[in-house]
PDB file of N, CA and C in Angstrom:
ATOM      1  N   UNK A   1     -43.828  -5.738  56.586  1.00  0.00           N
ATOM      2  CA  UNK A   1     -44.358  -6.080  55.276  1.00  0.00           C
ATOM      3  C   UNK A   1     -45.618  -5.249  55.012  1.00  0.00           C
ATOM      4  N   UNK A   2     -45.469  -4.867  53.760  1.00  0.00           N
ATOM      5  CA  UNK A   2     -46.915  -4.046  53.552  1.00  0.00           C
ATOM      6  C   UNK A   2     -48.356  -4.959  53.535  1.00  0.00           C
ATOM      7  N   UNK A   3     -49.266  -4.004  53.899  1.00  0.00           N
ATOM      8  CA  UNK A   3     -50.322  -5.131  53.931  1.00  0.00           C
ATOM      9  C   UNK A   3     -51.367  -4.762  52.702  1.00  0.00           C
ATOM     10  N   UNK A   4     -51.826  -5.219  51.590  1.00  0.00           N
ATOM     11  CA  UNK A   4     -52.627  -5.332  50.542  1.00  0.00           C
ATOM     12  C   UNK A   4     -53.691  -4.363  50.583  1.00  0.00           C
ATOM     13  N   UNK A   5     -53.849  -3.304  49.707  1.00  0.00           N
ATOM     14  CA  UNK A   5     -54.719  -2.652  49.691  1.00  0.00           C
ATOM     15  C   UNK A   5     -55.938  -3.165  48.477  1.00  0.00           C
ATOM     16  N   UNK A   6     -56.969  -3.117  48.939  1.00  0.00           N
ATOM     17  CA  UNK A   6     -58.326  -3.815  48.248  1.00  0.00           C
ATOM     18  C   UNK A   6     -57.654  -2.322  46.634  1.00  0.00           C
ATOM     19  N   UNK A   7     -58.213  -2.869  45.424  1.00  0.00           N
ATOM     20  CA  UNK A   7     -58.385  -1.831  44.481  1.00  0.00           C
ATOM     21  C   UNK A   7     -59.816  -1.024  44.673  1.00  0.00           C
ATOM     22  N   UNK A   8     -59.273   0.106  44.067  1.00  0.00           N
ATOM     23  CA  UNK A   8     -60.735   0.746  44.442  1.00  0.00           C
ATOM     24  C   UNK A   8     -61.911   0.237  43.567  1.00  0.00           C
ATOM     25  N   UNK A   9     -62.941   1.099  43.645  1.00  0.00           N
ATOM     26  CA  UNK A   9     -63.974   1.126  43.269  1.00  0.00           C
ATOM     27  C   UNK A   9     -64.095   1.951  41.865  1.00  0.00           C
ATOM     28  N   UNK A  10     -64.952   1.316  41.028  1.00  0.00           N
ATOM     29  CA  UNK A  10     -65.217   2.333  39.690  1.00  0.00           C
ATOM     30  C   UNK A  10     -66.304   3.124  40.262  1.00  0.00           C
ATOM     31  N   UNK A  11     -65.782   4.495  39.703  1.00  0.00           N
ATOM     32  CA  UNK A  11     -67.004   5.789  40.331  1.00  0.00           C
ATOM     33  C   UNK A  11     -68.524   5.612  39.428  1.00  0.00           C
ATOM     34  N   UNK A  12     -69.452   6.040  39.473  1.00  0.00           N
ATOM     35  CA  UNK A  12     -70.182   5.816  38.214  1.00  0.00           C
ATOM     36  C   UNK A  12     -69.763   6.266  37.126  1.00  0.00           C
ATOM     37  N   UNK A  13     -69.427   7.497  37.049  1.00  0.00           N
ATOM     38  CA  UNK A  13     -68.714   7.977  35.465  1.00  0.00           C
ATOM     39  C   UNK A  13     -67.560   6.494  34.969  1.00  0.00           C
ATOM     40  N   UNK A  14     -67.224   6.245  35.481  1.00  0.00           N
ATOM     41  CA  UNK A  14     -65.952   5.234  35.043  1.00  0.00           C
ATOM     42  C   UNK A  14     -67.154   4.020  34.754  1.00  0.00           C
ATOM     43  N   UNK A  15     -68.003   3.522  35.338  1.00  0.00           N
ATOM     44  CA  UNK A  15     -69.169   2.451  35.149  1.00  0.00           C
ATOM     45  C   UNK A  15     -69.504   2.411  33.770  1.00  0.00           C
ATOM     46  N   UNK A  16     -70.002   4.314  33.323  1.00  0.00           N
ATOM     47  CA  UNK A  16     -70.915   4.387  31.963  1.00  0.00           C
ATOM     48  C   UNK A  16     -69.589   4.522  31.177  1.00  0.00           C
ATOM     49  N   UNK A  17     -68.506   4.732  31.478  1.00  0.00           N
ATOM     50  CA  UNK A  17     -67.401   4.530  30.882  1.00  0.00           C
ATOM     51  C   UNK A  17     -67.191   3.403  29.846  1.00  0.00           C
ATOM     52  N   UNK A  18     -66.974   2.578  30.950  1.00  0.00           N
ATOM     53  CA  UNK A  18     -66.497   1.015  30.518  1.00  0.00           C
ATOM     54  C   UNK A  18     -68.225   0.231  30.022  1.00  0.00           C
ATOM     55  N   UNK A  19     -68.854   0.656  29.839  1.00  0.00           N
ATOM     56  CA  UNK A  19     -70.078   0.096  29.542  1.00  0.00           C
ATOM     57  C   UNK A  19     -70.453   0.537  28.250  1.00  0.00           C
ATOM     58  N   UNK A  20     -69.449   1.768  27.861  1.00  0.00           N
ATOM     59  CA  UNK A  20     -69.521   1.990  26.269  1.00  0.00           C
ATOM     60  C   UNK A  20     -68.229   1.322  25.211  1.00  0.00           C
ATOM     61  N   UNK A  21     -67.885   0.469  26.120  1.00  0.00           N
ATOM     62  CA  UNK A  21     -66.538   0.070  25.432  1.00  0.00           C
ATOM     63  C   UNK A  21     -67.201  -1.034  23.901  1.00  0.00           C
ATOM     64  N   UNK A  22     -66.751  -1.170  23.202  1.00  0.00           N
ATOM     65  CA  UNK A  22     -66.835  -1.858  22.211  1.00  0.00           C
ATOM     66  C   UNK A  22     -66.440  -2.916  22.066  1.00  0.00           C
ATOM     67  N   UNK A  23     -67.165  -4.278  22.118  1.00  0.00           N
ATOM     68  CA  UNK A  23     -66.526  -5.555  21.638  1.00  0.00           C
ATOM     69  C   UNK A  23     -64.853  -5.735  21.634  1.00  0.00           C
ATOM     70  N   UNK A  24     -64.643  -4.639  19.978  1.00  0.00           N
ATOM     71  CA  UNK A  24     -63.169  -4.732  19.790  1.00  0.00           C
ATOM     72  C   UNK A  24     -62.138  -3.976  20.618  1.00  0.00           C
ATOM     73  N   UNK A  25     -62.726  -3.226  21.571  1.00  0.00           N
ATOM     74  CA  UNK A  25     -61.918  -2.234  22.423  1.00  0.00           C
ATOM     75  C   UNK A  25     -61.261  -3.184  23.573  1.00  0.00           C
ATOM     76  N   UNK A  26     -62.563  -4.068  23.835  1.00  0.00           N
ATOM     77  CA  UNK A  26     -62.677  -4.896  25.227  1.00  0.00           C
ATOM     78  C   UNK A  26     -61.531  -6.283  24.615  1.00  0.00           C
ATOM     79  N   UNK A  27     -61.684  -6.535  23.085  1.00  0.00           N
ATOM     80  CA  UNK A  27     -60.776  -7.353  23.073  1.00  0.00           C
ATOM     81  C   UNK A  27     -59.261  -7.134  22.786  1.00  0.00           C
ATOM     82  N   UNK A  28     -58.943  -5.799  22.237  1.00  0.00           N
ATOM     83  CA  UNK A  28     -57.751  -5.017  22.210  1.00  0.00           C
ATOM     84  C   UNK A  28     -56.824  -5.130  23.265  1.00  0.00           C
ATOM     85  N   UNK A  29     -58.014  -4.474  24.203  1.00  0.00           N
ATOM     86  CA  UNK A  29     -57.591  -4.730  25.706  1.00  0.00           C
ATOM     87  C   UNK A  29     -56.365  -5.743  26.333  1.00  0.00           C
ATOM     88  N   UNK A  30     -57.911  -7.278  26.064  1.00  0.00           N
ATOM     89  CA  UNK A  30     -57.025  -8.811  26.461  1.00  0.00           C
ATOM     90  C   UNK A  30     -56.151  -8.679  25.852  1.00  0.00           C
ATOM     91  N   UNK A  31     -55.967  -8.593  24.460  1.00  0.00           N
ATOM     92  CA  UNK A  31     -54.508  -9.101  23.677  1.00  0.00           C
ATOM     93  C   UNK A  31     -53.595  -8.196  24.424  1.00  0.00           C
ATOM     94  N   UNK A  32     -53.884  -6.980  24.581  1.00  0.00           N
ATOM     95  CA  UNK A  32     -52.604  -6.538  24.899  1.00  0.00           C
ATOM     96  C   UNK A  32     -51.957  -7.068  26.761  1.00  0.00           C
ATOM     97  N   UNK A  33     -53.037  -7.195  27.144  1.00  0.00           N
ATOM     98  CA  UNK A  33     -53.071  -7.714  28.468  1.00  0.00           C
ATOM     99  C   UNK A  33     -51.821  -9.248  28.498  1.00  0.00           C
ATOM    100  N   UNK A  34     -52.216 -10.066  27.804  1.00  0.00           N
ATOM    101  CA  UNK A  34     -52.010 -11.403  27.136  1.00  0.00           C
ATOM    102  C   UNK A  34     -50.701 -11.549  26.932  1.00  0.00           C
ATOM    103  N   UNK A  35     -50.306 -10.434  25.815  1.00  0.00           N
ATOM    104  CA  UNK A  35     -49.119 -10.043  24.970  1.00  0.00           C
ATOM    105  C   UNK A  35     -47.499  -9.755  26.410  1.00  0.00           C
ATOM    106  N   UNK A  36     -48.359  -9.042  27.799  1.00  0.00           N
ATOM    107  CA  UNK A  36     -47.137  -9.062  28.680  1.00  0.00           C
ATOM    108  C   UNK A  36     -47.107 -10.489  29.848  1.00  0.00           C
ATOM    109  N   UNK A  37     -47.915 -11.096  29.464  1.00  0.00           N
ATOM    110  CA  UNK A  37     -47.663 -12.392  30.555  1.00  0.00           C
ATOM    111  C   UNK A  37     -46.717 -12.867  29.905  1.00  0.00           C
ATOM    112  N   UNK A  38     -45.766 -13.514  30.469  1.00  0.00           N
ATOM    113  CA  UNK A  38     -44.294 -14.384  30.563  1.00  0.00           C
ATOM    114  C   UNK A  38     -44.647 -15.391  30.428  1.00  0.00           C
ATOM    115  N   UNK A  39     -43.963 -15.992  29.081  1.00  0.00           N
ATOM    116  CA  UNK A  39     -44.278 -17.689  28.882  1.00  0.00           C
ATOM    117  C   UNK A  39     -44.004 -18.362  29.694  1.00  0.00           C
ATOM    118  N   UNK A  40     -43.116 -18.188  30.670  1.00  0.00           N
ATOM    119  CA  UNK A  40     -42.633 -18.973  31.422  1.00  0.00           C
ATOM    120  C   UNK A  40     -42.989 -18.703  33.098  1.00  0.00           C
ATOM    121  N   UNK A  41     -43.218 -17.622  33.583  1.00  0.00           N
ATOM    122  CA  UNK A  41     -42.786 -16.798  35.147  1.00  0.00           C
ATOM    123  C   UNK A  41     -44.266 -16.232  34.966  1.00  0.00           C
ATOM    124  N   UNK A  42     -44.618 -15.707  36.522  1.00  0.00           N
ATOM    125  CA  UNK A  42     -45.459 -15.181  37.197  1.00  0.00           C
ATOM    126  C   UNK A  42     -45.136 -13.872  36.955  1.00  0.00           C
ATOM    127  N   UNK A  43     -46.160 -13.000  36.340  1.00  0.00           N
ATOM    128  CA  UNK A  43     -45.932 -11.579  36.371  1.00  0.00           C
ATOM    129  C   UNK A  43     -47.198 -10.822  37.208  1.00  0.00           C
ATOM    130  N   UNK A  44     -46.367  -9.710  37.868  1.00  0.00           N
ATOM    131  CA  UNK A  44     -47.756  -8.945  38.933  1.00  0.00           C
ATOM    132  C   UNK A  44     -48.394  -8.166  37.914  1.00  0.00           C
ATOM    133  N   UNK A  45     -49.586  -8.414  38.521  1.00  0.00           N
ATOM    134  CA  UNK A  45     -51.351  -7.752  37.781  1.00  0.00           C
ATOM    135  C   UNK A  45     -50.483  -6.249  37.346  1.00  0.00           C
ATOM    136  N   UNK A  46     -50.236  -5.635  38.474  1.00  0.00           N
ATOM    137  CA  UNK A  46     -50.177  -4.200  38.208  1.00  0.00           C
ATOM    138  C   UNK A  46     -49.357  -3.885  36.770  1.00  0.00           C
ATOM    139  N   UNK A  47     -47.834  -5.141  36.773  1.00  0.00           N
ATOM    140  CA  UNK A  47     -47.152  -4.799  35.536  1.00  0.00           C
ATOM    141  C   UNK A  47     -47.692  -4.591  34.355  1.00  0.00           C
ATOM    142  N   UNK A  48     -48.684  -5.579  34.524  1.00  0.00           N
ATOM    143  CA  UNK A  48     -49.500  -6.092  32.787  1.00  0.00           C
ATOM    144  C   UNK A  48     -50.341  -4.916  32.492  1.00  0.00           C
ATOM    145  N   UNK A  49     -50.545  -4.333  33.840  1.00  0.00           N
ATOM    146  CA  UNK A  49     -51.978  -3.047  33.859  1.00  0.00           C
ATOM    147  C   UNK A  49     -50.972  -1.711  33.309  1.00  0.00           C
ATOM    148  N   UNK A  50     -49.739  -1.763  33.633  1.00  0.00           N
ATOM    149  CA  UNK A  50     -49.233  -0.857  33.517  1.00  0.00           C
ATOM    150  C   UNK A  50     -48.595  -0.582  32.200  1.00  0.00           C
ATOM    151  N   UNK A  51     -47.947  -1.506  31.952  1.00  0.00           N
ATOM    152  CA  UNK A  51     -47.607  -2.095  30.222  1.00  0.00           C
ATOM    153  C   UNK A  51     -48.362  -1.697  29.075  1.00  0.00           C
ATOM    154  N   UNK A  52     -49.821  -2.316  29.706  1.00  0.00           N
ATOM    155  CA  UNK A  52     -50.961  -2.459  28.592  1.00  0.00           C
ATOM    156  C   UNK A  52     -51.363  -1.009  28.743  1.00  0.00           C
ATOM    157  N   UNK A  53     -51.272  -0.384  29.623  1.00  0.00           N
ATOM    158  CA  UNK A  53     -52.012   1.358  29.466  1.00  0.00           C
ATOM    159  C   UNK A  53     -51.052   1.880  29.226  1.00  0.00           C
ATOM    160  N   UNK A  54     -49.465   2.123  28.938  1.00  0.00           N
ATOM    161  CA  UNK A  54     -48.720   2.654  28.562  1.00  0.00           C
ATOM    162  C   UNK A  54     -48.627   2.360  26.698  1.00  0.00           C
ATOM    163  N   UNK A  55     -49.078   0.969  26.568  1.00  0.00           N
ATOM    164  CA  UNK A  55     -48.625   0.942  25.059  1.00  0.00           C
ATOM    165  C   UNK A  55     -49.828   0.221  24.361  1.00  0.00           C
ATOM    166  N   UNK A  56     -51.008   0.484  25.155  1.00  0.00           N
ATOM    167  CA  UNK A  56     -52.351   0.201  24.142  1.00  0.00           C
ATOM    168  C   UNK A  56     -52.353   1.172  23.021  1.00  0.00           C
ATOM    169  N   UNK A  57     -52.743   0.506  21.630  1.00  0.00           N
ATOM    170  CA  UNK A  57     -52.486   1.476  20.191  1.00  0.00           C
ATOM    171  C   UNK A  57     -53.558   2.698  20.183  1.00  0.00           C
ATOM    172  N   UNK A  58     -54.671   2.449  20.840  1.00  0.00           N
ATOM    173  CA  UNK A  58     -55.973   3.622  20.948  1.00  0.00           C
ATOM    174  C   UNK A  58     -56.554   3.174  21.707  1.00  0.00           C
ATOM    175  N   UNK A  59     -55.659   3.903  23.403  1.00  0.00           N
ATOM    176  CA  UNK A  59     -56.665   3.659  24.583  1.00  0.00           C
ATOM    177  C   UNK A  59     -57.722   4.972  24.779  1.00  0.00           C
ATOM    178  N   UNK A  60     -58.737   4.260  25.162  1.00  0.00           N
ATOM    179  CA  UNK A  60     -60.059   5.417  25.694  1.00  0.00           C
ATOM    180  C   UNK A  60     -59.713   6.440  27.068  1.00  0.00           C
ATOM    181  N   UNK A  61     -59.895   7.057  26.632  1.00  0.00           N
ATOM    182  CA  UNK A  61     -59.340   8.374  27.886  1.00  0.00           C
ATOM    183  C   UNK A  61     -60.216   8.130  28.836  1.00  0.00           C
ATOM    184  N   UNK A  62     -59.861   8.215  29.863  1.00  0.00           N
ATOM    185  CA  UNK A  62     -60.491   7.864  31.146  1.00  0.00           C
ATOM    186  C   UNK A  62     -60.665   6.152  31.769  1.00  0.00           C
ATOM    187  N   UNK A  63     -60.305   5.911  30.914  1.00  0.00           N
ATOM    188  CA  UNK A  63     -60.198   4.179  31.375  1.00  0.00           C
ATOM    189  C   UNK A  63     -59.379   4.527  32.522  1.00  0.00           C
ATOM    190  N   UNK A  64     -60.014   3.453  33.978  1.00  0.00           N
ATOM    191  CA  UNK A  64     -59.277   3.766  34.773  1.00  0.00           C
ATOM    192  C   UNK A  64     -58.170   2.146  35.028  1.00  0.00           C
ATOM    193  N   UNK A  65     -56.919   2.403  36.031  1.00  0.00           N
ATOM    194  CA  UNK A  65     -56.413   1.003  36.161  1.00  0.00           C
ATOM    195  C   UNK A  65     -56.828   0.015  36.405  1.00  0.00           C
ATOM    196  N   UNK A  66     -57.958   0.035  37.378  1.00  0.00           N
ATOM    197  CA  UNK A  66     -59.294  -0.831  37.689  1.00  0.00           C
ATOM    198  C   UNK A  66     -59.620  -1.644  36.504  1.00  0.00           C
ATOM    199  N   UNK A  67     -59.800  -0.988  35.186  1.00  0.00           N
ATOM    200  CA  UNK A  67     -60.713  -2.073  34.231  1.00  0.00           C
ATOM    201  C   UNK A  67     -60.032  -2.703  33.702  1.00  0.00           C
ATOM    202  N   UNK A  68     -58.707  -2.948  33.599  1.00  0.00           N
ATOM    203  CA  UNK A  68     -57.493  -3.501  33.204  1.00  0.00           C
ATOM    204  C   UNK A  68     -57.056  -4.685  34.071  1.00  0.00           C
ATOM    205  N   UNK A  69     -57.056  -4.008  35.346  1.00  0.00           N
ATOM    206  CA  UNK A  69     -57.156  -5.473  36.251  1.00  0.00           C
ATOM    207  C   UNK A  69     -58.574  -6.429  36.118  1.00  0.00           C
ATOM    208  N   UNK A  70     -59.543  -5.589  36.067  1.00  0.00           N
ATOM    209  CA  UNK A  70     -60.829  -6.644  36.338  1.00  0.00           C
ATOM    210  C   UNK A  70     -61.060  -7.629  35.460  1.00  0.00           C
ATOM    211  N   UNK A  71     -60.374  -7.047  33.992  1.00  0.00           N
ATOM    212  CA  UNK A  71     -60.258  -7.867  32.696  1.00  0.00           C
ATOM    213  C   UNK A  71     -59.090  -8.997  32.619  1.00  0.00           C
ATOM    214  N   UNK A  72     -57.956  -9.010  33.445  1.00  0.00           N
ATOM    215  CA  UNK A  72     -57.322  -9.701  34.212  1.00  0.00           C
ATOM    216  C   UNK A  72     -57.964 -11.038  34.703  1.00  0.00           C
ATOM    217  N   UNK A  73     -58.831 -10.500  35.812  1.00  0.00           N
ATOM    218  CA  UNK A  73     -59.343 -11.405  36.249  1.00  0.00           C
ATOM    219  C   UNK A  73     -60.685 -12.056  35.495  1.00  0.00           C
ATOM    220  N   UNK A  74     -61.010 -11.510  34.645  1.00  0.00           N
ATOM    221  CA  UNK A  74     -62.339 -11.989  33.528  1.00  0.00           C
ATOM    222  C   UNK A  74     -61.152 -13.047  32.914  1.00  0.00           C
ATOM    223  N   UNK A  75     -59.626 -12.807  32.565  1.00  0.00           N
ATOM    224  CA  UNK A  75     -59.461 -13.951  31.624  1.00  0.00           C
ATOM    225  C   UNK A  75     -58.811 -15.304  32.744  1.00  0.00           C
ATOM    226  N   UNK A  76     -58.959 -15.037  33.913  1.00  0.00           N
ATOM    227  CA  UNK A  76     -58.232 -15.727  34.504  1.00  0.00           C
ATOM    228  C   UNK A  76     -59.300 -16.767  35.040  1.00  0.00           C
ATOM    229  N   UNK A  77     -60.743 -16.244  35.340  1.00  0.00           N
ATOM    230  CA  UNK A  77     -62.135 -16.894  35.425  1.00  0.00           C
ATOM    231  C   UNK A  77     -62.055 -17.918  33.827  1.00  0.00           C
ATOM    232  N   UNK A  78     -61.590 -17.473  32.850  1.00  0.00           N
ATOM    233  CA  UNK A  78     -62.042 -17.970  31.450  1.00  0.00           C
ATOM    234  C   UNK A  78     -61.216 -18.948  31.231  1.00  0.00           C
ATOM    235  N   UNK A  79     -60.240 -19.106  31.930  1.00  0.00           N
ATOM    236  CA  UNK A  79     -59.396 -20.185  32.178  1.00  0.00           C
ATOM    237  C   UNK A  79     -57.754 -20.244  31.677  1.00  0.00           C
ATOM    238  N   UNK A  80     -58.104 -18.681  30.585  1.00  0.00           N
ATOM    239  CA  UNK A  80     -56.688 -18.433  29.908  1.00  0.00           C
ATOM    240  C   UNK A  80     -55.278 -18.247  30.591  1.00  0.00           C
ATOM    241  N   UNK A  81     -55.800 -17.571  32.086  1.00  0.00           N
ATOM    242  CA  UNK A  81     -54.553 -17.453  33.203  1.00  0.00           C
ATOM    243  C   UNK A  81     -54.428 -18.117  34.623  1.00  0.00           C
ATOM    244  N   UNK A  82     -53.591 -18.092  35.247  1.00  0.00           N
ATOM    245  CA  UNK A  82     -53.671 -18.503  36.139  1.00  0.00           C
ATOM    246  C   UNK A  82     -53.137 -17.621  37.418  1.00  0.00           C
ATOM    247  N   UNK A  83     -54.277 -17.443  38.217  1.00  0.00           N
ATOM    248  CA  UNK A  83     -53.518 -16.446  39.266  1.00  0.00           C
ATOM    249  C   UNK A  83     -53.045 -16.964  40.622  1.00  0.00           C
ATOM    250  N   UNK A  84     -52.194 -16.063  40.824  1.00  0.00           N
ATOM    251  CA  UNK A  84     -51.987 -16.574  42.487  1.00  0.00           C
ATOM    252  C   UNK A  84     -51.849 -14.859  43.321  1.00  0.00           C
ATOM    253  N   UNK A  85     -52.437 -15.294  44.355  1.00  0.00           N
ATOM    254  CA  UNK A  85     -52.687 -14.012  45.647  1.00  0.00           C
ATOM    255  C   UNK A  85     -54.133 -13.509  44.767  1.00  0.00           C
ATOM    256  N   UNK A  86     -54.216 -12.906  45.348  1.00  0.00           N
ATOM    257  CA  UNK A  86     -55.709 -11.988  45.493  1.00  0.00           C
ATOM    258  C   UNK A  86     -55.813 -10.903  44.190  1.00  0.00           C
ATOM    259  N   UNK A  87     -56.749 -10.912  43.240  1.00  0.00           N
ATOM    260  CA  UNK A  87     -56.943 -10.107  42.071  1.00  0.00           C
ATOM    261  C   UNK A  87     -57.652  -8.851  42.521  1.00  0.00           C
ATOM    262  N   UNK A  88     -58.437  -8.592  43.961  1.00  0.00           N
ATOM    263  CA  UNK A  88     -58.572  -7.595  44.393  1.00  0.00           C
ATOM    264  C   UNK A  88     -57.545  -6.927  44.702  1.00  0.00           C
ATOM    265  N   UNK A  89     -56.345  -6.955  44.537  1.00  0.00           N
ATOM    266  CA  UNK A  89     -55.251  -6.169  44.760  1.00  0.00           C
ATOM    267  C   UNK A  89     -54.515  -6.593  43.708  1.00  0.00           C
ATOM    268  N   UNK A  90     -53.962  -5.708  42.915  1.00  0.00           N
ATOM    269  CA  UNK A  90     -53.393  -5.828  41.607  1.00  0.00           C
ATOM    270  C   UNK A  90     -51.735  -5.887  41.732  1.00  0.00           C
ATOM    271  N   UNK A  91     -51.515  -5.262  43.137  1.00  0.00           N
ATOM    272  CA  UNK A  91     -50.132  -4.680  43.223  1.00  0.00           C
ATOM    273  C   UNK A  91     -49.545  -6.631  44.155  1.00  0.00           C
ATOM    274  N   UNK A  92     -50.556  -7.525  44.460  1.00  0.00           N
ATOM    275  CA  UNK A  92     -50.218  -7.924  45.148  1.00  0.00           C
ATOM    276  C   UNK A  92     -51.026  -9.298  44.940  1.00  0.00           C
ATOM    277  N   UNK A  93     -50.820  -9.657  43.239  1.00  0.00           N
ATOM    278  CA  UNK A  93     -51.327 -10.967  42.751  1.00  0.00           C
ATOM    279  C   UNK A  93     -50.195 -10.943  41.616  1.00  0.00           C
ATOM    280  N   UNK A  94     -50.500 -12.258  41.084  1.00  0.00           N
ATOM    281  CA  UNK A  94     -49.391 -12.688  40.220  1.00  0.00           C
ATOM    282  C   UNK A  94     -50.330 -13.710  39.199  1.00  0.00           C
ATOM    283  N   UNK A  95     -50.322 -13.674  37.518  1.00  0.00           N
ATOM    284  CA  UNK A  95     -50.684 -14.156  36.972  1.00  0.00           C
ATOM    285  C   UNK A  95     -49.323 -15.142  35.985  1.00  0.00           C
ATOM    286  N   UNK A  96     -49.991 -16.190  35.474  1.00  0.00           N
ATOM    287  CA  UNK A  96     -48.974 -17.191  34.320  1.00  0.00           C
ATOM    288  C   UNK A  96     -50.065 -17.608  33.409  1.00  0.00           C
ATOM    289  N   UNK A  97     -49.628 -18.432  32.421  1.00  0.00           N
ATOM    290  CA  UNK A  97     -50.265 -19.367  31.825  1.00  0.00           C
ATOM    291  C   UNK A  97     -50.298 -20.820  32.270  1.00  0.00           C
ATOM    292  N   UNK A  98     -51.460 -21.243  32.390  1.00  0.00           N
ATOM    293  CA  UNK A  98     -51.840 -22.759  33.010  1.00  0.00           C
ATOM    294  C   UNK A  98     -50.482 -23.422  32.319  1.00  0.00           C
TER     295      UNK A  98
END
């Protein structure tokens, strides 16, 4: 069985990156994040990360997969999701709705 790799780290460029994001960018984001959880079933972090950066309407260049998961776990702290396994590994957590 594979064993869980931690996600990396944001470099600093990726830091001042995501620190210029905009209110509505950051909430673009969630919805689209939101929009691939399964009403019903557990979907893995990575899918939603992968989904949402394939078909965000005006993603910021250089956003890395990192801020997609971390926002993941910002809505899952906020109470909107519910995770199971470890959000430090994206490939190897699973989110639903409470």
């Amino acid at each position: 069985m594979e064993r869980p790799v931690p996600d990396r780290d944001l470099t600093e460029e990726e830091k001042v990156l995501v620190n210029s994001l905009t209110d509505e960018q950051i909430k673009e984001i969630d919805e689209m994040l939101l929009s691939h959880v399964h009403p019903k079933y557990s979907r893995k972090v990575a899918f939603l990360v992968g989904a949402t950066m394939s078909e965000l309407p005006s993603p910021v260049k250089g956003i890395p997969d990192v801020i997609y998961s971390q926002r993941v776990a910002h809505l899952v702290e906020q109470g909107i999701l519910f995770a199971e396994g470890s959000l430090k590994c994206m490939r190897f957590s699973e989110v639903r709705f409470p």
